[in-house]
C-alpha atoms as a PDB file:
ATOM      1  CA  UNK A   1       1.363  93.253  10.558  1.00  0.00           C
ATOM      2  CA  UNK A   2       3.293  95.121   8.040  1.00  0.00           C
ATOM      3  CA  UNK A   3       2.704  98.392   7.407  1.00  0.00           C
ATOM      4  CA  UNK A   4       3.906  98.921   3.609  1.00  0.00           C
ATOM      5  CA  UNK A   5       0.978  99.773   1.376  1.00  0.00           C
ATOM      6  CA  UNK A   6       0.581  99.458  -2.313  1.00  0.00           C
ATOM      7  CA  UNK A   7       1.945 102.771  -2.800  1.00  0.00           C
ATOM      8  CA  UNK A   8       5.198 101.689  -1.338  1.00  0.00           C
ATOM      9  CA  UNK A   9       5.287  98.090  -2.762  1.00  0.00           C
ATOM     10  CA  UNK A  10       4.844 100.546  -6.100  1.00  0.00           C
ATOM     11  CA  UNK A  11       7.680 102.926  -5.227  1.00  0.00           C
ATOM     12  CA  UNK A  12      10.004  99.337  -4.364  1.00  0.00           C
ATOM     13  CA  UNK A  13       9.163  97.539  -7.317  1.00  0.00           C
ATOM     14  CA  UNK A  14       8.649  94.010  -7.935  1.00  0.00           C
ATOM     15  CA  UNK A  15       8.273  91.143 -10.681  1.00  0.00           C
ATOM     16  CA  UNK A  16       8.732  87.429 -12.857  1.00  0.00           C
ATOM     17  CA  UNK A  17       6.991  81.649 -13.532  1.00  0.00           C
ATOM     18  CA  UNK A  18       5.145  78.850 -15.286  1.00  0.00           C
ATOM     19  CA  UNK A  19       5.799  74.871 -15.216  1.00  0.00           C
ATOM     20  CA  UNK A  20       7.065  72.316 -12.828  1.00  0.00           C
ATOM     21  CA  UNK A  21       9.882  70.931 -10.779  1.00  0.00           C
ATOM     22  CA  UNK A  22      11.333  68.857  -8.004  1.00  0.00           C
ATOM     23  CA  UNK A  23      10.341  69.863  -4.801  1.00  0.00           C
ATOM     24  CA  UNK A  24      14.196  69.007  -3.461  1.00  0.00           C
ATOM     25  CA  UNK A  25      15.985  71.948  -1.899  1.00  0.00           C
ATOM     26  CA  UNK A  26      17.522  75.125  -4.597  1.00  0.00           C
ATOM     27  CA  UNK A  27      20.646  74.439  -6.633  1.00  0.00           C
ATOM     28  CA  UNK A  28      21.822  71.612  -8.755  1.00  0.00           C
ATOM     29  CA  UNK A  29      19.217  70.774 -10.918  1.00  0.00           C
ATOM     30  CA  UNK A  30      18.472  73.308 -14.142  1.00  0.00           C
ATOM     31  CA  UNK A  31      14.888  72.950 -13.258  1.00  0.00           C
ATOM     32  CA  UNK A  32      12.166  74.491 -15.259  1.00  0.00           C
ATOM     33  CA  UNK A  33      13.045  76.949 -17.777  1.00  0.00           C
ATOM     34  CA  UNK A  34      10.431  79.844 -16.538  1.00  0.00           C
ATOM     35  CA  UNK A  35      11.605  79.444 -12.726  1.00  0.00           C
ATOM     36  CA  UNK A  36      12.716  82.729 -11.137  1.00  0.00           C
ATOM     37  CA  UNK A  37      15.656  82.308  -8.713  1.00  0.00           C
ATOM     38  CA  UNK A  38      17.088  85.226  -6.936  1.00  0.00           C
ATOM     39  CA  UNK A  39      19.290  85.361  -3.779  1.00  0.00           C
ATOM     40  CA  UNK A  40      17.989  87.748  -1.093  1.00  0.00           C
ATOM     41  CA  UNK A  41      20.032  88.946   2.064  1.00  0.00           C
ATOM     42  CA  UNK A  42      19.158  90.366   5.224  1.00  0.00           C
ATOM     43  CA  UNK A  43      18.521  93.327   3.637  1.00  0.00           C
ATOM     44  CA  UNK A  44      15.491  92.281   1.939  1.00  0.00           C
ATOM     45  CA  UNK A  45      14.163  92.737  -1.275  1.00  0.00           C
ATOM     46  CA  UNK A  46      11.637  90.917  -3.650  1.00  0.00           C
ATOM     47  CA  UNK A  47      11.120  87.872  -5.786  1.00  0.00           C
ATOM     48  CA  UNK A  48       8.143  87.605  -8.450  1.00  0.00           C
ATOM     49  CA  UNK A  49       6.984  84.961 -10.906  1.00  0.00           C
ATOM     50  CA  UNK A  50       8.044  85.404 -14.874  1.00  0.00           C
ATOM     51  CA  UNK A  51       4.685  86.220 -15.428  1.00  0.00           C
ATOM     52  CA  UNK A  52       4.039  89.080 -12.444  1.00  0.00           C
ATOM     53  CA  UNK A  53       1.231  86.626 -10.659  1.00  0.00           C
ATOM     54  CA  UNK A  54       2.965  86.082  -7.488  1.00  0.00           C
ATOM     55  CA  UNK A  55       5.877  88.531  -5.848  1.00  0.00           C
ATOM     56  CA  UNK A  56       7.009  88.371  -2.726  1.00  0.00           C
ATOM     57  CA  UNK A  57       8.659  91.043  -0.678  1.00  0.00           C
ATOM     58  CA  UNK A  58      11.003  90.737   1.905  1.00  0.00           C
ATOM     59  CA  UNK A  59      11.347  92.962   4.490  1.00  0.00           C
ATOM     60  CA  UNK A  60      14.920  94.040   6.463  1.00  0.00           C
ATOM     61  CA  UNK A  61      15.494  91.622   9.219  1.00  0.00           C
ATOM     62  CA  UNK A  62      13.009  89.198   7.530  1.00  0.00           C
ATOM     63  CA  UNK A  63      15.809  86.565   6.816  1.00  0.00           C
ATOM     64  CA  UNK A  64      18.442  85.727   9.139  1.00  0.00           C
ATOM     65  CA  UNK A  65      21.124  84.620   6.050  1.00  0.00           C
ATOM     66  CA  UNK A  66      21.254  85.503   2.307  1.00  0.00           C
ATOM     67  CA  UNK A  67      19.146  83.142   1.012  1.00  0.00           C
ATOM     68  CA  UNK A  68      18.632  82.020  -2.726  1.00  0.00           C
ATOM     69  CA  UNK A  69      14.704  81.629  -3.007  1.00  0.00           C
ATOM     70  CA  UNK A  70      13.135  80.313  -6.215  1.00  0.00           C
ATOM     71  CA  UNK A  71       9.138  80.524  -7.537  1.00  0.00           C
ATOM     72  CA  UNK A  72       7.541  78.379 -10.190  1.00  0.00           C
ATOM     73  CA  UNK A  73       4.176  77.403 -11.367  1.00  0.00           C
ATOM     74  CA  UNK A  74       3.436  74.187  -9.770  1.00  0.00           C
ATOM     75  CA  UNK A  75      -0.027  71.923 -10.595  1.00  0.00           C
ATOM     76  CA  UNK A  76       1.079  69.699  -7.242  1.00  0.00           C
ATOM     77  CA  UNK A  77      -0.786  70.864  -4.865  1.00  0.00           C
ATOM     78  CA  UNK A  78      -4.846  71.064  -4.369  1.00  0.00           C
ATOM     79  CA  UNK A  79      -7.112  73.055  -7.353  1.00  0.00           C
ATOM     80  CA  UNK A  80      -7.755  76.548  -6.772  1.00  0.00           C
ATOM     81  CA  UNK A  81      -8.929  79.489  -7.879  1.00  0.00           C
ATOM     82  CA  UNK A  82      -6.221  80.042 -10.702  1.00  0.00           C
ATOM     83  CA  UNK A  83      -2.448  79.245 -11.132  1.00  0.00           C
ATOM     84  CA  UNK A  84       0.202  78.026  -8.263  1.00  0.00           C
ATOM     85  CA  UNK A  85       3.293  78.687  -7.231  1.00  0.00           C
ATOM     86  CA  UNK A  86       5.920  76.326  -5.815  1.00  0.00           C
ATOM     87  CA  UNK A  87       8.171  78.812  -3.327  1.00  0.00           C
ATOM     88  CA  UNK A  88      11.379  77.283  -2.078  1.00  0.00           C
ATOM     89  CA  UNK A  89      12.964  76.958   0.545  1.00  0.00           C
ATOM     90  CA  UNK A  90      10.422  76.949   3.111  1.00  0.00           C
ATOM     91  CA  UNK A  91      11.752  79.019   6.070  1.00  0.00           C
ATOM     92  CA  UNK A  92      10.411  80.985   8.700  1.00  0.00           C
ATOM     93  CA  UNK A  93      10.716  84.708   8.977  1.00  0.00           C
ATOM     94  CA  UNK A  94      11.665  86.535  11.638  1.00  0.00           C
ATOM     95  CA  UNK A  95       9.054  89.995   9.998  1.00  0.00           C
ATOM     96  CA  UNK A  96       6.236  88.793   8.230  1.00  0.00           C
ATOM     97  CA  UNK A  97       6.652  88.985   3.962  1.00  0.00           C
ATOM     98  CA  UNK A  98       4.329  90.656   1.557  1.00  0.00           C
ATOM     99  CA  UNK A  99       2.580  88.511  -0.792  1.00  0.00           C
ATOM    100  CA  UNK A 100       0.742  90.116  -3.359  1.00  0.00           C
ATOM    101  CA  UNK A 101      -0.768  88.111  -6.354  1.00  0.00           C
ATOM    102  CA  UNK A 102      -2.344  89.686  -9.349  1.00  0.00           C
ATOM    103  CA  UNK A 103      -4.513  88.711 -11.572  1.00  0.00           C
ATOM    104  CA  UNK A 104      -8.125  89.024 -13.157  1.00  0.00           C
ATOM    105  CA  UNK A 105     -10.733  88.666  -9.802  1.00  0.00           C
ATOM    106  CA  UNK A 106     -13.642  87.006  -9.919  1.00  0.00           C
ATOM    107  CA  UNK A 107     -17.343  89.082 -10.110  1.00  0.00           C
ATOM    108  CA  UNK A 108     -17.564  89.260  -6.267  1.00  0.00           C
ATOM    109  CA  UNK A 109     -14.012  89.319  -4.922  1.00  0.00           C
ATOM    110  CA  UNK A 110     -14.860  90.467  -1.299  1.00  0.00           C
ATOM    111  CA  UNK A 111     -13.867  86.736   0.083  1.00  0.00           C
ATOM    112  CA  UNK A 112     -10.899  86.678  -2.095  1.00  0.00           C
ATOM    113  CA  UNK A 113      -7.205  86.378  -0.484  1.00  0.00           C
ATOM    114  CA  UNK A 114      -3.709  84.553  -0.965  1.00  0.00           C
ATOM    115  CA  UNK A 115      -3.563  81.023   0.284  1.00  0.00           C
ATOM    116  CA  UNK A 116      -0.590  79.106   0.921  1.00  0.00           C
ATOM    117  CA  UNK A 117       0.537  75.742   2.039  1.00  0.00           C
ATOM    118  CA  UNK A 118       3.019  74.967   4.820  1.00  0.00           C
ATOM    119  CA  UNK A 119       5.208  71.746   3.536  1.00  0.00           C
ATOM    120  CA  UNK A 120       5.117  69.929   7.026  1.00  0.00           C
ATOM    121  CA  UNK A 121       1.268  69.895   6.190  1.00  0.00           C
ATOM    122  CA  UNK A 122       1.752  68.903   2.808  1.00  0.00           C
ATOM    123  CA  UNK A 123       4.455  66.130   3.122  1.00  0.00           C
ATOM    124  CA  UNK A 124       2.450  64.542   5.680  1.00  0.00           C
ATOM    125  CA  UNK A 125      -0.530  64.252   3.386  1.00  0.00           C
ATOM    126  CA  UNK A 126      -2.955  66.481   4.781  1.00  0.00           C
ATOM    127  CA  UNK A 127      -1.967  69.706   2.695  1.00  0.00           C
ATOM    128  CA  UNK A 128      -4.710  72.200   2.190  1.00  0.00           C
ATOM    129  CA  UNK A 129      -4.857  75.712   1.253  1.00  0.00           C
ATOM    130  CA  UNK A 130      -4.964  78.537   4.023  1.00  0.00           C
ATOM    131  CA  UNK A 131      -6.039  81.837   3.852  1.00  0.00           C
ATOM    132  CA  UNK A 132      -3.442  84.238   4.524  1.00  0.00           C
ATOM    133  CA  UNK A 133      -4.489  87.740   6.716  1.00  0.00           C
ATOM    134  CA  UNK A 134      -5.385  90.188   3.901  1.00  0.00           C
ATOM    135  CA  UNK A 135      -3.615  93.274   3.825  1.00  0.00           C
ATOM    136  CA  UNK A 136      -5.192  94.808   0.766  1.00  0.00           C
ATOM    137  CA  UNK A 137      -7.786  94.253  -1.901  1.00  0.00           C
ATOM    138  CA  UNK A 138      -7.045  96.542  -4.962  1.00  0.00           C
ATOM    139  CA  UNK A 139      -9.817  95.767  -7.338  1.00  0.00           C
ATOM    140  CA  UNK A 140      -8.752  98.595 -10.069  1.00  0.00           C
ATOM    141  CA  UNK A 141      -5.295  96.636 -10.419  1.00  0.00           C
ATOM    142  CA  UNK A 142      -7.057  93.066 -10.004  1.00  0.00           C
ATOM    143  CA  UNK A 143      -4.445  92.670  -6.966  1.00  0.00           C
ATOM    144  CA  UNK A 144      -4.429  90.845  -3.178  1.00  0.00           C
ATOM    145  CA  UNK A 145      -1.694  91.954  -0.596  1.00  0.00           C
ATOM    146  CA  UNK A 146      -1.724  89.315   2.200  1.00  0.00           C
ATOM    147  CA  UNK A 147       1.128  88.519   4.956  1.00  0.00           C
ATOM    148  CA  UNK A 148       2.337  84.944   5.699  1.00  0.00           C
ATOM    149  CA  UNK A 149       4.725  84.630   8.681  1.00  0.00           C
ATOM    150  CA  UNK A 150       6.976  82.041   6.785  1.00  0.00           C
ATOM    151  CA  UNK A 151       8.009  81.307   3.293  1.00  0.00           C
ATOM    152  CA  UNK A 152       5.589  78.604   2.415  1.00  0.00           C
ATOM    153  CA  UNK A 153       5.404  75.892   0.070  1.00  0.00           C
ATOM    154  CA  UNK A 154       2.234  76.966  -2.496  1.00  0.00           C
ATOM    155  CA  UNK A 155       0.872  80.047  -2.835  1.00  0.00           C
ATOM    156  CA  UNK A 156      -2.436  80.949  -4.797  1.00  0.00           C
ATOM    157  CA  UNK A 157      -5.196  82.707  -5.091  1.00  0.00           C
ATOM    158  CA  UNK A 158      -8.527  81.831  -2.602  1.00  0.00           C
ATOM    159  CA  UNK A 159     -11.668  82.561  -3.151  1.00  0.00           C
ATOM    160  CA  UNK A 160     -15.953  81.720  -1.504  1.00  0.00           C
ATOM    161  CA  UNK A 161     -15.903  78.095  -1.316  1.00  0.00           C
ATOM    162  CA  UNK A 162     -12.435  77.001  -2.239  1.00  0.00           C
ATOM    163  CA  UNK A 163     -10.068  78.632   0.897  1.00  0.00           C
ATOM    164  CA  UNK A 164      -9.203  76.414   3.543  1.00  0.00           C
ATOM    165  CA  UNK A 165     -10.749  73.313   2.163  1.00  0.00           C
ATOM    166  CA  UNK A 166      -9.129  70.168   2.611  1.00  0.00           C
ATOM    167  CA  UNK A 167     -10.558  68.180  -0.002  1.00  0.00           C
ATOM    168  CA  UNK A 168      -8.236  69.949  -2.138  1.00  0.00           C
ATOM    169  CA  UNK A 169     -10.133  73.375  -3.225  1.00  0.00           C
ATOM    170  CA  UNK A 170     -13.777  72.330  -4.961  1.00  0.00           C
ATOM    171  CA  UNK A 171     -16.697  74.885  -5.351  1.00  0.00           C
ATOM    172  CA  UNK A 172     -19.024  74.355  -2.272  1.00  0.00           C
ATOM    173  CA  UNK A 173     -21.200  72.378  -5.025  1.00  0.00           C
ATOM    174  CA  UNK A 174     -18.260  70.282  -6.100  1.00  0.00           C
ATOM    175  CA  UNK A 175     -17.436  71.859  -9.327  1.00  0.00           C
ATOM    176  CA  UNK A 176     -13.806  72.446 -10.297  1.00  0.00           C
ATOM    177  CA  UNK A 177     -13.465  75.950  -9.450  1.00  0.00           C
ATOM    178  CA  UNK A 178     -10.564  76.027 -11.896  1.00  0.00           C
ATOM    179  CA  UNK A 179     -12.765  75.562 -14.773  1.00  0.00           C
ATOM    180  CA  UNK A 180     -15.857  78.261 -14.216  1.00  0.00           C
ATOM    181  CA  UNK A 181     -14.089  81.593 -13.192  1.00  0.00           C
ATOM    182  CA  UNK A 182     -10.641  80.936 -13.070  1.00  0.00           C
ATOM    183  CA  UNK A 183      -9.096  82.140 -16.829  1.00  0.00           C
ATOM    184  CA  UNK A 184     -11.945  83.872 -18.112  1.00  0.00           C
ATOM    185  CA  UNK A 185     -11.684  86.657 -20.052  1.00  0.00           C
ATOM    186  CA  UNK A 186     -13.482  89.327 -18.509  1.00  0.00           C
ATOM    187  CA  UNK A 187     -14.857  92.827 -20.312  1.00  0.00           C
ATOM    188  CA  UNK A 188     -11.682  94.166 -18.972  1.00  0.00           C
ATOM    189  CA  UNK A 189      -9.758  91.595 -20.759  1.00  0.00           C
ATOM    190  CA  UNK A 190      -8.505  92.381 -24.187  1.00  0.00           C
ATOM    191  CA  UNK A 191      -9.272  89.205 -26.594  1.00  0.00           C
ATOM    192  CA  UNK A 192      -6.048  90.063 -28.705  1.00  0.00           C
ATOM    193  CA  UNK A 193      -3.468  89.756 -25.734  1.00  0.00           C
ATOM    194  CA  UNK A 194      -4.534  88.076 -22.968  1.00  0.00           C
ATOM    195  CA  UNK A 195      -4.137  90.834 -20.689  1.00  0.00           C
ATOM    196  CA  UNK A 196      -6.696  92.899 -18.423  1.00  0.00           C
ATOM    197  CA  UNK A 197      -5.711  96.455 -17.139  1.00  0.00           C
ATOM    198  CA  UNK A 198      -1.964  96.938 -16.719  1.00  0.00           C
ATOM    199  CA  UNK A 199      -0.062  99.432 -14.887  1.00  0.00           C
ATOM    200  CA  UNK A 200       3.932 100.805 -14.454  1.00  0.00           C
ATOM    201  CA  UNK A 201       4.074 100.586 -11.186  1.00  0.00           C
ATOM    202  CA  UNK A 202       2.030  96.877  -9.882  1.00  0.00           C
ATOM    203  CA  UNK A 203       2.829  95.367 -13.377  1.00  0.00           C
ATOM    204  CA  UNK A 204       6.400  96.466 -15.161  1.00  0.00           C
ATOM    205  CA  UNK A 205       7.894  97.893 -12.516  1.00  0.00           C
ATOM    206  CA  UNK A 206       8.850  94.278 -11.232  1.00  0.00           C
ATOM    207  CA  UNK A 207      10.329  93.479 -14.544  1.00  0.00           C
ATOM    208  CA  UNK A 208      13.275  95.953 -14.541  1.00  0.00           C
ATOM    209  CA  UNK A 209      13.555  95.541 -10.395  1.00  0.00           C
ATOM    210  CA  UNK A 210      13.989  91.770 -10.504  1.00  0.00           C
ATOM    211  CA  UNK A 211      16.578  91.505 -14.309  1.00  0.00           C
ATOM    212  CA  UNK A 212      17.642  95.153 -15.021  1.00  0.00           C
ATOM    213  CA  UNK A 213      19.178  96.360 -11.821  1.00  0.00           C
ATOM    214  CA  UNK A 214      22.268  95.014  -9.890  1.00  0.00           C
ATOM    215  CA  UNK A 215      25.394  94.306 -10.851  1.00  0.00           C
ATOM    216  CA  UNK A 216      26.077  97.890 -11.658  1.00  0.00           C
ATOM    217  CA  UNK A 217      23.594  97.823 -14.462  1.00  0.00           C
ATOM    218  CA  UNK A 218      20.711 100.714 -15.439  1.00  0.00           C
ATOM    219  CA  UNK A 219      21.778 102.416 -11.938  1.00  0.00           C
ATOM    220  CA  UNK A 220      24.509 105.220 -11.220  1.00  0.00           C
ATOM    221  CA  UNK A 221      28.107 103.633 -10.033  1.00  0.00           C
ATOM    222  CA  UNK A 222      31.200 104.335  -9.284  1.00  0.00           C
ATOM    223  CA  UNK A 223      33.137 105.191 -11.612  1.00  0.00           C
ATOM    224  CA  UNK A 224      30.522 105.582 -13.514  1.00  0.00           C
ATOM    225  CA  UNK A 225      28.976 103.186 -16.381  1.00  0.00           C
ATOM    226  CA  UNK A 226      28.288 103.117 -19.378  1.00  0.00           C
ATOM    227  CA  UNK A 227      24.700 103.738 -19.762  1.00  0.00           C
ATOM    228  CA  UNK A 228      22.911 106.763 -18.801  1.00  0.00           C
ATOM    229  CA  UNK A 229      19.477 104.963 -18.481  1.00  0.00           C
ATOM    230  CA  UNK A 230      18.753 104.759 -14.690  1.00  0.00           C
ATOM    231  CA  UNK A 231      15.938 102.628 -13.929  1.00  0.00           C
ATOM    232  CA  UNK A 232      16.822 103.044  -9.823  1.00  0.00           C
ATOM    233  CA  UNK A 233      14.487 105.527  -8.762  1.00  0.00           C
ATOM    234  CA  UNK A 234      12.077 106.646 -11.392  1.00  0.00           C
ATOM    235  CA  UNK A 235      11.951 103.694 -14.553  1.00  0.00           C
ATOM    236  CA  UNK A 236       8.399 105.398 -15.378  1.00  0.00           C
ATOM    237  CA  UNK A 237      10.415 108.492 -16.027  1.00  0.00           C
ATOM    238  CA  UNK A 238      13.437 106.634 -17.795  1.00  0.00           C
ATOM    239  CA  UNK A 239      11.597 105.035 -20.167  1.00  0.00           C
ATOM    240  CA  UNK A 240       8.190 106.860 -21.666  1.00  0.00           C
ATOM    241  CA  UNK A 241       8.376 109.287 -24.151  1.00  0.00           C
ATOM    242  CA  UNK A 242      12.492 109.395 -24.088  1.00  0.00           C
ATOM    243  CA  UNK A 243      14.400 109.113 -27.292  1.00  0.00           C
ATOM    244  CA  UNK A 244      16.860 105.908 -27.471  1.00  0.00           C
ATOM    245  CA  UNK A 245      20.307 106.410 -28.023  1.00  0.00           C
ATOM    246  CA  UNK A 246      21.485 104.835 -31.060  1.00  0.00           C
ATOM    247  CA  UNK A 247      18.016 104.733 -32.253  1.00  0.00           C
ATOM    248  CA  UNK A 248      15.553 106.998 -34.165  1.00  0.00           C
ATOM    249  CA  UNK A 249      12.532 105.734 -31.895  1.00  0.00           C
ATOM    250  CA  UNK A 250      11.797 106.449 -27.964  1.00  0.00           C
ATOM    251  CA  UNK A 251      12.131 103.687 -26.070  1.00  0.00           C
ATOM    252  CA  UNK A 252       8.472 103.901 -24.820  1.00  0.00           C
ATOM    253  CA  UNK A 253       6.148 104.914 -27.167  1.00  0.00           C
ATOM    254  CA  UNK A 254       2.460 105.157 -25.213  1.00  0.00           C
ATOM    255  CA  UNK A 255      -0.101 103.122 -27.362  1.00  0.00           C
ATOM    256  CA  UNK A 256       2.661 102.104 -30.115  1.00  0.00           C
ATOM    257  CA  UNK A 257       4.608  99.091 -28.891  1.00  0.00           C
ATOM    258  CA  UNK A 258       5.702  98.861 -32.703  1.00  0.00           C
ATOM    259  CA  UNK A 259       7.755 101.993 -32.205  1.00  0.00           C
ATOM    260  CA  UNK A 260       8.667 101.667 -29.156  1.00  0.00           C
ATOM    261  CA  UNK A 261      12.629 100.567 -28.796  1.00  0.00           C
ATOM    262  CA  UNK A 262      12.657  98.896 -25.842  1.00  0.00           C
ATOM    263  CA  UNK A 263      10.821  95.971 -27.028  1.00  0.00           C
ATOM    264  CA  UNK A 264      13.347  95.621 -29.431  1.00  0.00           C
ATOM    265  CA  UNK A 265      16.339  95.608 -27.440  1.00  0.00           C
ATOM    266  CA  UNK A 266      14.440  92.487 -25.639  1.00  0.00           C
ATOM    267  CA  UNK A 267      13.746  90.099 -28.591  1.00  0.00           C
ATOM    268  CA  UNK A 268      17.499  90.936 -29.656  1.00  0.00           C
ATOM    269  CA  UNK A 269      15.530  92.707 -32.835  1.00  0.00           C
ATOM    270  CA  UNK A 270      17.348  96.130 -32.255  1.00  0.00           C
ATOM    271  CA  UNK A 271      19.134  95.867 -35.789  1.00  0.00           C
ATOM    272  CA  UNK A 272      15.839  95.939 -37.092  1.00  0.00           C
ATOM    273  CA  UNK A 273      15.275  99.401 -36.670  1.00  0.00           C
ATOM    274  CA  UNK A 274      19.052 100.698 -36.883  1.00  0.00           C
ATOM    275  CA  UNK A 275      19.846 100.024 -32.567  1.00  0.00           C
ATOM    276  CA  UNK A 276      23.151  98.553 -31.937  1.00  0.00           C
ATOM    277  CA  UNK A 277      24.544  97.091 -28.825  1.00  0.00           C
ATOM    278  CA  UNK A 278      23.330  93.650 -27.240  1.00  0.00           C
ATOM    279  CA  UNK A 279      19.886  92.860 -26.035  1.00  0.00           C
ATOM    280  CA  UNK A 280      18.720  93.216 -23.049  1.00  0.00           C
ATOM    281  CA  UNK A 281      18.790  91.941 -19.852  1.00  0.00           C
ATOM    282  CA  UNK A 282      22.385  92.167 -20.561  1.00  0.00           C
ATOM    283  CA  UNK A 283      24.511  88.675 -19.088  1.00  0.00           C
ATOM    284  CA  UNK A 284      21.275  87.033 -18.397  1.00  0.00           C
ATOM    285  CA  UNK A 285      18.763  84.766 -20.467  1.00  0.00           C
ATOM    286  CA  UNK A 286      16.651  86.382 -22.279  1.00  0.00           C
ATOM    287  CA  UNK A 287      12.971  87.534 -20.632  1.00  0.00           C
ATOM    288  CA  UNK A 288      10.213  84.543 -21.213  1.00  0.00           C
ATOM    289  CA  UNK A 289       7.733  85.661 -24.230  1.00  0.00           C
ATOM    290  CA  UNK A 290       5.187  85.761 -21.727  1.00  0.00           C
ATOM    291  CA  UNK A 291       6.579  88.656 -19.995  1.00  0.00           C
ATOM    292  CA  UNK A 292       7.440  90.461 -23.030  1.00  0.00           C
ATOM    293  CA  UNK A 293       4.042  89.960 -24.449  1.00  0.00           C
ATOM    294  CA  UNK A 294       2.984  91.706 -21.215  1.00  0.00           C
ATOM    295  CA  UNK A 295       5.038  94.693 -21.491  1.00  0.00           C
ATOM    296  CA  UNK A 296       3.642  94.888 -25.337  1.00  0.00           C
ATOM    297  CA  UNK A 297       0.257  95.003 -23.811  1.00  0.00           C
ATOM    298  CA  UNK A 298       0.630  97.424 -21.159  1.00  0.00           C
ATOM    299  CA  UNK A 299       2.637 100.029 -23.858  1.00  0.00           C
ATOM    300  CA  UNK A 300      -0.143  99.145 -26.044  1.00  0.00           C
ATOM    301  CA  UNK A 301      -2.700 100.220 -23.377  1.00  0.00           C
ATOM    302  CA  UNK A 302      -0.688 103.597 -23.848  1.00  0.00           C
ATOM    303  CA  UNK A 303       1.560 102.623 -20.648  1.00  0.00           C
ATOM    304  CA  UNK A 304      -0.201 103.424 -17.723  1.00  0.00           C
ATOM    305  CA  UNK A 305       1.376 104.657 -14.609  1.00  0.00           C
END
């Protein structure tokens, strides 16, 4: 068993899927256009779905070879208790990977943990979801830590009556579980955005990890760059409260995503407000509107830590 907490998945930093695809091996195909696809090396590190559901970390020594893994929302498998993910390739790991997925719990969540399903059970027709070992229940961040000894094929969320069933995940009283619990706003769930509680560090933390590091970029360097905004170590820090440069606004402003810069620099909006230079994540696509919405909602929450 692993023995990185929350706390430390926090510190690492995680994040960003929705729609369907081929279930072939990576590369070639575009694919759909919310998959995540990031190559990880011995090293480790983390992949997470566009929309922060699913992430899954990697420990050093978990992978024997870089290897480019790819997540997407996936409606192929079995119904369960809210969206899956399609996770590709399907390898085994020499440590056991974190696999944390977040979203609103139900009432009672005390049975709830990740589920997955291996592809050798799939492809032979007798695919069913699996409970993973639970690491972690965090309730006050609507988040499951489990382990799972491989990268499997599906990954989703389990809860009372729909883990482990083979007749592909209905209530106990045959009622699709996906239609009483699963996507219903809550009292913590604000009506205008979608979103329940969001924090920094389980939430938007993942963002900048997964698109705004590497390659030199928002981290020191040698020589160095040229942007003084290091999102390395402490992005909370970076970020909250701390003027722009090039623009009169900060680039986090707690409860006033209207003001806050950084959101512009992501829709490629930053002329609106006098900001100059090219959006951001800079070389890559553009982040899905889902995933900008999210950020909106979380510095409209007045950007928890």
């Amino acid at each position: 068993m692993i023995a990185t907490s929350f706390d430390a998945l926090r510190c690492t930093g995680c994040l960003l899927v929705l729609g369907l695809g081929a279930l072939g091996a990576c590369g070639g195909d575009d694919g759909p256009a919310d998959r995540v696809r990031k190559t990880i090396g011995t090293e480790g590190g983390l992949i997470s779905s566009h929309d922060g559901v699913l992430t899954i970390v990697l420990q050093a020594g978990a992978l024997v070879e870089a290897t480019e893994i790819e997540i997407y929302p996936s409606d192929d498998p079995p119904l369960v208790f809210g969206p899956a993910y399609r996770v590709r390739p399907n390898v085994p790991l020499e440590i056991d990977a974190e696999v944390t997925y977040r979203r609103v719990l139900p009432a009672d969540p005390s049975g709830v943990t990740v589920g997955a399903i291996h592809r050798e059970d799939f492809e032979n027709g007798s695919g069913f979801w699996r409970a993973l070992p639970r690491l972690e229940l965090d309730v006050e961040n609507d988040a499951v830590l489990a382990t799972d000894s491989e990268l499997s094929m599906f990954y989703a969320l389990l809860d009372d009556g729909v883990a482990g069933t083979e007749d592909g995940g209905s209530s106990e009283d045959g009622s699709d579980p996906t239609t009483e619990t699963a996507g219903e706003e809550t009292d913590d769930t604000d009506a205008t955005t979608g979103f329940g509680p969001l924090s920094h560090a389980v939430d938007i933390a993942p963002i900048w990890a997964a698109n705004c590091l590497g390659m030199g970029c928002h981290q020191p360097q040698e020589p160095p760059g040229p942007t003084t905004l290091y999102l390395d170590s402490d992005p909370y820090a970076a970020l909250v409260g701390v003027s722009a440069i090039g623009a009169n606004l900060p680039l986090v402003d707690p409860g006033d995503p209207e003001d806050s810069y950084v959101l512009y620099k992501l829709r490629n909006e930053q002329a609106d407000v006098n900001g100059s230079g090219s959006p951001m994540p800079l070389g890559k696509p553009m982040l899905p509107d889902a995933t900008i919405a999210m950020i909106e909602a979380w510095i409209g929450q007045g950007a928890p830590e």
